[in-house]
Protein backbone atom coordinates (compact mmCIF):
# COMPACT_ATOMS: atom_id res chain seq x y z
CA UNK A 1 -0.40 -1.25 15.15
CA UNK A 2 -2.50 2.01 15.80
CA UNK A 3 -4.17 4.23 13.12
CA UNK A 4 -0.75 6.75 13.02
CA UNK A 5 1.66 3.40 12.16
CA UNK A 6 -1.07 1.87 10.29
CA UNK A 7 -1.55 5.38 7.98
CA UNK A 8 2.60 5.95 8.16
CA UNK A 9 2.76 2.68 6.27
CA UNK A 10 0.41 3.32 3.59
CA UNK A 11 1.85 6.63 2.84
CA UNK A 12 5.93 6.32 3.30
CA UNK A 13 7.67 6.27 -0.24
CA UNK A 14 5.07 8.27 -2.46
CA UNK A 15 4.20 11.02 -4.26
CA UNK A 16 0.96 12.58 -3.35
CA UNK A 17 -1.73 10.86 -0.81
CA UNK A 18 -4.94 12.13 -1.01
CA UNK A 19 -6.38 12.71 1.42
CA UNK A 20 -4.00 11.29 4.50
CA UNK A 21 -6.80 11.79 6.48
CA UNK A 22 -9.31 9.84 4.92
CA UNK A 23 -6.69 6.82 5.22
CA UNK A 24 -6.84 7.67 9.10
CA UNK A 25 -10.80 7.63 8.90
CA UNK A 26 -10.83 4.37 6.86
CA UNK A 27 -8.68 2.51 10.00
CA UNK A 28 -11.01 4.26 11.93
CA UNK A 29 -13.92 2.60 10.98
CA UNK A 30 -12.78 -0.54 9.61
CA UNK A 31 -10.10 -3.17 10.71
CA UNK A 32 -9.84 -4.09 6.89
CA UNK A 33 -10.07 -1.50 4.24
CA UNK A 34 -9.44 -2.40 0.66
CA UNK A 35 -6.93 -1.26 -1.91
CA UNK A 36 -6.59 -1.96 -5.44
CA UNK A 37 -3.64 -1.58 -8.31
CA UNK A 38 -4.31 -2.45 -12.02
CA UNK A 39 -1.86 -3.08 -14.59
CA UNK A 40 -2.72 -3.35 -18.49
CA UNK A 41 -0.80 -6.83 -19.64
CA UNK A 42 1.19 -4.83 -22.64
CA UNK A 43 4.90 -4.72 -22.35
CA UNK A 44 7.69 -6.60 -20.54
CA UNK A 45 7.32 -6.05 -16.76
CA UNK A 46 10.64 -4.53 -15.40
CA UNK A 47 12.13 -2.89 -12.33
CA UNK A 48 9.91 0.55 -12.54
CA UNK A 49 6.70 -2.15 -11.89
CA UNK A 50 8.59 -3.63 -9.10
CA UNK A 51 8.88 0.06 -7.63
CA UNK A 52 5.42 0.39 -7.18
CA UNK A 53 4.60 -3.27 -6.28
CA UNK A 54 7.23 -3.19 -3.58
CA UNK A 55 4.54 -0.68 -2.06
CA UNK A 56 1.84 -3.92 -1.37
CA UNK A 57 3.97 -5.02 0.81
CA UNK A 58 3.34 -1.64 3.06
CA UNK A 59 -0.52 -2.51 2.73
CA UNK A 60 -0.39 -5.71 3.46
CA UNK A 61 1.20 -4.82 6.82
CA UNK A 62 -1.21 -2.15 7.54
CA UNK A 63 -3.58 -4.93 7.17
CA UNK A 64 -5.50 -3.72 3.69
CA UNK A 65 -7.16 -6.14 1.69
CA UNK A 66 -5.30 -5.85 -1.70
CA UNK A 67 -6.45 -6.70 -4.94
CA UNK A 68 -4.46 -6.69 -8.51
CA UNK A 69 -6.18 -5.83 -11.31
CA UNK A 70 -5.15 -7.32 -14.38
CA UNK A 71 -6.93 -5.23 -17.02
CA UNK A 72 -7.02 -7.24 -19.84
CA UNK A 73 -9.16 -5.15 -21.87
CA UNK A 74 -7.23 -2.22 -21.26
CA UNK A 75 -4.40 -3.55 -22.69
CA UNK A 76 -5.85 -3.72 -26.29
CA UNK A 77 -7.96 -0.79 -25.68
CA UNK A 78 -4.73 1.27 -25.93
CA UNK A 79 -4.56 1.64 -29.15
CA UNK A 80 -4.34 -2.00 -29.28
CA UNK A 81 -0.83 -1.99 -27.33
CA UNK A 82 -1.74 -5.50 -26.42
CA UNK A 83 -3.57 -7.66 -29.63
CA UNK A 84 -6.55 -9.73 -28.66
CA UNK A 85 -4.80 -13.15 -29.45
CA UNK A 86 -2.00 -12.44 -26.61
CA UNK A 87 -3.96 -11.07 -23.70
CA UNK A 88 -4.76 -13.94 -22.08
CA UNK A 89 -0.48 -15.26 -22.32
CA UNK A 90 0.28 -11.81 -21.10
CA UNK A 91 -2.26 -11.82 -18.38
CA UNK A 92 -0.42 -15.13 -17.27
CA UNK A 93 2.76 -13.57 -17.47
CA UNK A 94 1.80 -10.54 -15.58
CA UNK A 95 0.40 -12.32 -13.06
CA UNK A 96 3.43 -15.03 -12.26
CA UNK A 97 5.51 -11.42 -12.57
CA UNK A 98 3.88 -9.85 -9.55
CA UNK A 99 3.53 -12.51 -7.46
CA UNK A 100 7.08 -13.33 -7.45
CA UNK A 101 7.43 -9.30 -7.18
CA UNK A 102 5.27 -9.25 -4.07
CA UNK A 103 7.35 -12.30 -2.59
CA UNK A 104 11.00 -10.81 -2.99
CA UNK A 105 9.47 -7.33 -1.60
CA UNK A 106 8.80 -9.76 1.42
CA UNK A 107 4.98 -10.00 1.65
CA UNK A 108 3.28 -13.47 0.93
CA UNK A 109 1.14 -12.89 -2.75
CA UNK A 110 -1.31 -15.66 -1.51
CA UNK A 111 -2.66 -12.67 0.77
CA UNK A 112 -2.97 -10.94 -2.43
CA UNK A 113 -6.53 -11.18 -4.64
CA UNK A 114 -5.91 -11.55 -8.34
CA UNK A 115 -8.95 -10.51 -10.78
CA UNK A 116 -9.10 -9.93 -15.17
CA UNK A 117 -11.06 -7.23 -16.65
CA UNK A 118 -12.92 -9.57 -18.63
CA UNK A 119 -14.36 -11.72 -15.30
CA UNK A 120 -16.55 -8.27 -14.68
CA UNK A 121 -16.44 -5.41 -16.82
CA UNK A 122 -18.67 -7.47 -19.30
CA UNK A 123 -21.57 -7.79 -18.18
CA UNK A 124 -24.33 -5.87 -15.23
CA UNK A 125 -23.93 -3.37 -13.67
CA UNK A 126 -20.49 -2.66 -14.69
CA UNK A 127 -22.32 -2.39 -18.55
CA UNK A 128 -25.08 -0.12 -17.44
CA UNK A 129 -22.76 1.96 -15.14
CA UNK A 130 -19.88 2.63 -17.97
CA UNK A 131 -23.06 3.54 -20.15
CA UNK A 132 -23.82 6.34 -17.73
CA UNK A 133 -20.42 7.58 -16.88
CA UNK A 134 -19.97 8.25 -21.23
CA UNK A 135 -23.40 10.03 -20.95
CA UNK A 136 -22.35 12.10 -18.74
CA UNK A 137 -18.51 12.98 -19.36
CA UNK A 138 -17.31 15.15 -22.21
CA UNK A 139 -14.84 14.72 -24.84
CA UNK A 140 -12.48 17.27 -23.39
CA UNK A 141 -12.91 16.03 -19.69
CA UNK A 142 -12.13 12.13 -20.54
CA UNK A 143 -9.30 12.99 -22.82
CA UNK A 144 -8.18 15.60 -20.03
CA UNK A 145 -8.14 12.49 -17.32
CA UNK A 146 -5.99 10.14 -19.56
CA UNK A 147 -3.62 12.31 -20.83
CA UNK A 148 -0.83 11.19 -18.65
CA UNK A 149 -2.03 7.30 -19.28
CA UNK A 150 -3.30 6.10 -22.49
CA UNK A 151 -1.29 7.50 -25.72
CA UNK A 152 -1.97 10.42 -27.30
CA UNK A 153 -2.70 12.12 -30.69
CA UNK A 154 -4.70 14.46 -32.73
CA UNK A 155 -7.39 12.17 -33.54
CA UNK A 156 -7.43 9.74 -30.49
CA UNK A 157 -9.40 6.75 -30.80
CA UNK A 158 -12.09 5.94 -28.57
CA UNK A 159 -10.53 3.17 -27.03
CA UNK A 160 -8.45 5.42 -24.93
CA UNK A 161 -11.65 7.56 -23.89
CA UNK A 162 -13.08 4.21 -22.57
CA UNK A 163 -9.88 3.03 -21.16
CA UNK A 164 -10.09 6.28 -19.16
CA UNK A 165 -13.79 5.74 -17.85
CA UNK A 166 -13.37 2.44 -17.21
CA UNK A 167 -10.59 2.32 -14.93
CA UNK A 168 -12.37 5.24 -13.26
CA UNK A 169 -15.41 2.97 -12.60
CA UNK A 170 -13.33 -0.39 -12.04
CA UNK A 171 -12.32 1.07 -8.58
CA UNK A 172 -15.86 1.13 -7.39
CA UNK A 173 -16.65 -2.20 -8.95
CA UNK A 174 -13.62 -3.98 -6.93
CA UNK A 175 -15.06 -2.24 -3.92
CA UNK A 176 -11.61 -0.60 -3.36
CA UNK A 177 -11.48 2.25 -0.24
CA UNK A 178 -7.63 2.95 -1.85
CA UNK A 179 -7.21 3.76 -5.59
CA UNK A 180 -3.05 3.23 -5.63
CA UNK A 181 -1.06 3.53 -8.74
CA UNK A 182 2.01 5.69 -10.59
CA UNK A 183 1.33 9.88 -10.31
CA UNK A 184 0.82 9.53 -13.59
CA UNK A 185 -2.87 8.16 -12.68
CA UNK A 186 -3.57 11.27 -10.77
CA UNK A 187 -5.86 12.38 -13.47
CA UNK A 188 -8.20 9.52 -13.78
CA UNK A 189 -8.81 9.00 -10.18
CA UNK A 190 -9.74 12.64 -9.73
CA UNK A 191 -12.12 11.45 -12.24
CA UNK A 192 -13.28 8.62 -10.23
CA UNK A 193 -13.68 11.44 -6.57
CA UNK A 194 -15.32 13.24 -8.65
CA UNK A 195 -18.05 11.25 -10.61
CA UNK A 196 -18.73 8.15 -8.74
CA UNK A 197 -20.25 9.91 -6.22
CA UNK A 198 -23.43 10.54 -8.51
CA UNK A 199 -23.83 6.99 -9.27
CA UNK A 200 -23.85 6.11 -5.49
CA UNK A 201 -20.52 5.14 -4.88
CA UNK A 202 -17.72 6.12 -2.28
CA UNK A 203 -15.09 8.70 -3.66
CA UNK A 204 -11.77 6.74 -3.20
CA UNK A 205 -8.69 7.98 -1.05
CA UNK A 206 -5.94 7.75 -3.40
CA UNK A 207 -2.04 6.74 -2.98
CA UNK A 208 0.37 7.58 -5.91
CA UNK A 209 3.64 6.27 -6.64
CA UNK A 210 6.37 8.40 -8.20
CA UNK A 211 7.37 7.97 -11.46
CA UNK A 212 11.29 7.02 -11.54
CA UNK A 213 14.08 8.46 -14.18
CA UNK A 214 15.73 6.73 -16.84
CA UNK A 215 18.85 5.57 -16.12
CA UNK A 216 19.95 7.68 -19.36
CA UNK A 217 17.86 10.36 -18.26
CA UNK A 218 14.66 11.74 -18.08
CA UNK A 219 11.49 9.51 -17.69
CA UNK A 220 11.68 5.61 -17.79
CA UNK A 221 10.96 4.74 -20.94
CA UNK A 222 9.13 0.98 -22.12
CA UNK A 223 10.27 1.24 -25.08
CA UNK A 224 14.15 2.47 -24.28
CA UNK A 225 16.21 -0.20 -23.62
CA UNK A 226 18.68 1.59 -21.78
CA UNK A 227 16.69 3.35 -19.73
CA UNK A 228 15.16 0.47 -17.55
CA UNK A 229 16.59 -2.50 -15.83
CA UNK A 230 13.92 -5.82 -17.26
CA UNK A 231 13.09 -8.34 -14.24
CA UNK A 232 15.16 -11.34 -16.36
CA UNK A 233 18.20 -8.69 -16.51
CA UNK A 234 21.38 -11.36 -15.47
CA UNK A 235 23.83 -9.68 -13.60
CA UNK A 236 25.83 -8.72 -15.98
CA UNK A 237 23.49 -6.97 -17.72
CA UNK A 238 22.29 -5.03 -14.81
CA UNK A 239 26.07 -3.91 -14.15
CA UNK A 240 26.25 -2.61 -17.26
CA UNK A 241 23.15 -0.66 -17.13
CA UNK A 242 23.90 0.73 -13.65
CA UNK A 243 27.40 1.67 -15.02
CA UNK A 244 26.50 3.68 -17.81
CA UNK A 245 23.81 5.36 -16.23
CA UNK A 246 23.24 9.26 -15.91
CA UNK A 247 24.57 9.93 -12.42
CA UNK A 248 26.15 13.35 -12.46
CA UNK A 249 28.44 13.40 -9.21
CA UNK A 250 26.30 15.83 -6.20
CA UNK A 251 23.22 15.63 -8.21
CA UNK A 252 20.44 13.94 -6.73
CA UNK A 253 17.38 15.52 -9.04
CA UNK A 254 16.08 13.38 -11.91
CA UNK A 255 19.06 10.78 -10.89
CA UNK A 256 17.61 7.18 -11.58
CA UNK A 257 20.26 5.56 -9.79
CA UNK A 258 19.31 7.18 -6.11
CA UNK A 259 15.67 6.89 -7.02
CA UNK A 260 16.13 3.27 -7.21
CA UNK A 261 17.90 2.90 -4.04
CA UNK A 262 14.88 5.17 -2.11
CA UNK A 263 12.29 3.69 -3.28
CA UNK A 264 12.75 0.14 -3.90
CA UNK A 265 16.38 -0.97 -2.69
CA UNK A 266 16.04 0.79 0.88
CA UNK A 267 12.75 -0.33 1.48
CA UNK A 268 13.50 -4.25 0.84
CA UNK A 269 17.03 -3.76 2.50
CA UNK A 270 15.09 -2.62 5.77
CA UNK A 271 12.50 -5.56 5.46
CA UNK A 272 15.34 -8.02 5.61
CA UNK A 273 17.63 -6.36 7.87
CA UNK A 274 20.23 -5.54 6.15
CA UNK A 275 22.15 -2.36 5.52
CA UNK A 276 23.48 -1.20 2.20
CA UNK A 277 27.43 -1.09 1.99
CA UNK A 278 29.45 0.21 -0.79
CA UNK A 279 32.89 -0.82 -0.61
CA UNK A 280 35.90 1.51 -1.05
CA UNK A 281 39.72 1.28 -0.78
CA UNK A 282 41.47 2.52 2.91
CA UNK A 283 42.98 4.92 0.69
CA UNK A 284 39.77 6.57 -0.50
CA UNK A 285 38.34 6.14 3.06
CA UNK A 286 37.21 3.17 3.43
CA UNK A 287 33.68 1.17 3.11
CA UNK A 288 30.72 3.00 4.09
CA UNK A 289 27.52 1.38 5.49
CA UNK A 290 24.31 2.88 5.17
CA UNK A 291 21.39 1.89 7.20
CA UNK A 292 19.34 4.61 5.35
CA UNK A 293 18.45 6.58 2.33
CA UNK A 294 18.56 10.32 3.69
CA UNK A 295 22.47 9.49 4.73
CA UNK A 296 23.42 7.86 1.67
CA UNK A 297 21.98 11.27 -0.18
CA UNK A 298 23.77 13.88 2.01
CA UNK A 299 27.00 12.06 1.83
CA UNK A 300 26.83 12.12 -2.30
CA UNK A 301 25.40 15.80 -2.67
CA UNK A 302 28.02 16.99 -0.20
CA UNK A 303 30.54 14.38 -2.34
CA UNK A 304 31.81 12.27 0.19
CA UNK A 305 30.72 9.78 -1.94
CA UNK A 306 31.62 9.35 -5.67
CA UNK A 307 29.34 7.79 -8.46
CA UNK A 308 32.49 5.31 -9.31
CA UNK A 309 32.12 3.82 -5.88
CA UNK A 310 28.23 4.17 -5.81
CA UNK A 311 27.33 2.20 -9.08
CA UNK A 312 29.08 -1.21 -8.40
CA UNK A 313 26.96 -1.19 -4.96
CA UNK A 314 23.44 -0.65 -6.13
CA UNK A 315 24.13 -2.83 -9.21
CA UNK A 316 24.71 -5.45 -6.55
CA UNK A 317 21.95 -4.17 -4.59
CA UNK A 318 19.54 -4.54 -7.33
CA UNK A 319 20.39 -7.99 -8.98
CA UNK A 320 20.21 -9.51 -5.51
CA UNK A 321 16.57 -7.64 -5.43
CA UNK A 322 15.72 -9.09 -8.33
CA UNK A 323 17.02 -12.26 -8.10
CA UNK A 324 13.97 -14.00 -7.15
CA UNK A 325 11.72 -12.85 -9.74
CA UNK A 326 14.87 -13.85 -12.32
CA UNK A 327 14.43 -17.28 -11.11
CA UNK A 328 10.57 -17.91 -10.62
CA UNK A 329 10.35 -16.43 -14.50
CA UNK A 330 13.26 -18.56 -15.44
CA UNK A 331 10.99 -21.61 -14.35
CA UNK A 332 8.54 -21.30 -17.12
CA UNK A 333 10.25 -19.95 -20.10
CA UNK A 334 7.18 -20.45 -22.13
CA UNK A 335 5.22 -17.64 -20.01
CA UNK A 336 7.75 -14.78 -22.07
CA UNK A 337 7.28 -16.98 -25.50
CA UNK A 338 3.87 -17.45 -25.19
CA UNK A 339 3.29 -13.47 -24.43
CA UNK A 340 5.57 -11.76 -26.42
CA UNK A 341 6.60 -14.44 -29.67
CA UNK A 342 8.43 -11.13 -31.45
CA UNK A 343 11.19 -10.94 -28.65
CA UNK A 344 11.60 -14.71 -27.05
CA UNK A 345 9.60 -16.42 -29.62
């Protein structure tokens, strides 16, 4: 691939890329830039993770060197989202989660590099850099860069502060060219451009993922059942979900059900082949095959195609999608028990 396929994989299916043409620059001048992603081991991975790890597959194709980030000590950092005794289950978990996310997205997670928090950001020079980045940020500019990340309040705790600083720093201590995460990281790696550059590191291009809706609108929620479809959903379950979800008929905006189907059912359907069908009675007109996103979307704003016909497809759609993760997490039971005792205990 040239530097124009190369940079059209990296930046299909996102948000915001900044800057595009640093991306170009970094193919340019290297046959193997590096990108990293980090995820804090708290909750229950489910399909809104999958969304943006579908996306390592793209960099793996563009030929990036990928690593994941499994930041352990962000997790409890949090305000202790994640409690010390269960970080090293749920960094298990997380991991066996993503690689069998990686897998069904079709990329092989052996080409993948795996790293904790704890195996560098306790000891030199992460230490004496993290010292120099709290020197020199304020209150107001720290809390400023997590406010879309680590929770909020009147009287935060300075776990979050850190939290924020760290993960700033951690992309320079992974060596990563790409900083790639949710939008909702925007802040902290405008942080990151804009400070490591005084301790004599590299300002990092960065690639963000959107954020998708609920299924009962609004934002995905963690913590709203309902709202999410979890990676062990069974089939049923995910049929329900899909059925009852908020999918106003010729409204595309803030609809959870399209979003999934852009940027994660599409995406795999193209890397195996396949086209997504939803099946209709003659007398309704018939089945209609879709080899793309942008036609599926004109044919339901303009109504040619009905959210009754719609849901049964992408609940198919998405179990099948999810279908290997189901079963590699189905293997060892005791990675959920071990991780979170409260729910599968």
């Amino acid at each position: 691939m040239d530097t124009a396929e190369r940079t059209g994989l990296v930046t299909r299916f996102t948000e915001e890329v900044i800057e595009e043409s640093e991306i170009e620059a970094l193919f340019e001048e290297s046959d193997g830039p590096t990108a990293y992603v980090g995820y804090a081991p708290t909750g229950e991975m489910h399909i809104g993770h999958f969304t943006t790890m579908r996306k390592l597959a793209d960099f793996l194709e563009a030929g990036i060197n990928v690593t994941v980030l499994v930041a352990d000590l962000h997790a409890h950092l949090d305000d202790a989202k994640s409690p010390f005794e269960l970080l090293d289950a749920r960094s298990e978990y997380y991991r066996t989660a993503i690689e069998a996310m990686i897998g069904a997205a079709g990329a092989d997670p052996s080409g993948v590099s795996f790293v904790r928090g704890t195996e560098f950001q306790l000891e030199a020079p992460y230490t004496m850099d993290l010292y120099r980045m709290l020197a020199e940020t304020t209150l107001s500019r720290a809390q400023r860069a997590g406010s879309e990340v680590v929770r909020q309040s009147d009287n935060p705790k300075l776990g979050g502060l850190v939290y924020t600083l760290m993960q700033a720093l951690d992309v320079a201590a992974l060596d990563a060219d790409i900083a790639y995460g949710g939008i909702d990281q925007r802040g902290i790696y405008m942080l990151a451009r804009e400070q490591l550059p005084s301790q004599g590191y590299d300002k990092p291009a960065c690639v963000f993922a959107p954020l998708l809706s609920g299924l009962s609108g609004g934002k995905m929620s963690a913590s709203e059942a309902g709202s999410k479809i979890n990676l062990t959903d069974d089939d049923n379950a995910v049929e329900e979900k899909i059925g009852g979800a908020y999918c106003p008929a010729g409204e595309a905006e803030d609809n959870g059900v399209l979003e999934y189907l852009r940027f994660l059912v599409f995406p795999i359907l193209e890397e195996r082949g396949r086209s997504f069908v939803v099946e209709r009675p003659e007398e309704y007109g018939g089945n209609l095959t879709y080899d793309g996103y942008d036609s599926l979307e004109s044919d339901f704003v303009s109504g040619e195609l009905h959210p009754a016909d719609l849901k049964p497809a992408v609940a198919t759609a998405i179990s099948d999608v999810i279908d290997p993760v189901r079963e590699r997490l189905s293997e060892e039971p005791e990675l959920l028990a071990s991780a979170y005792p409260e729910t599968h205990g």
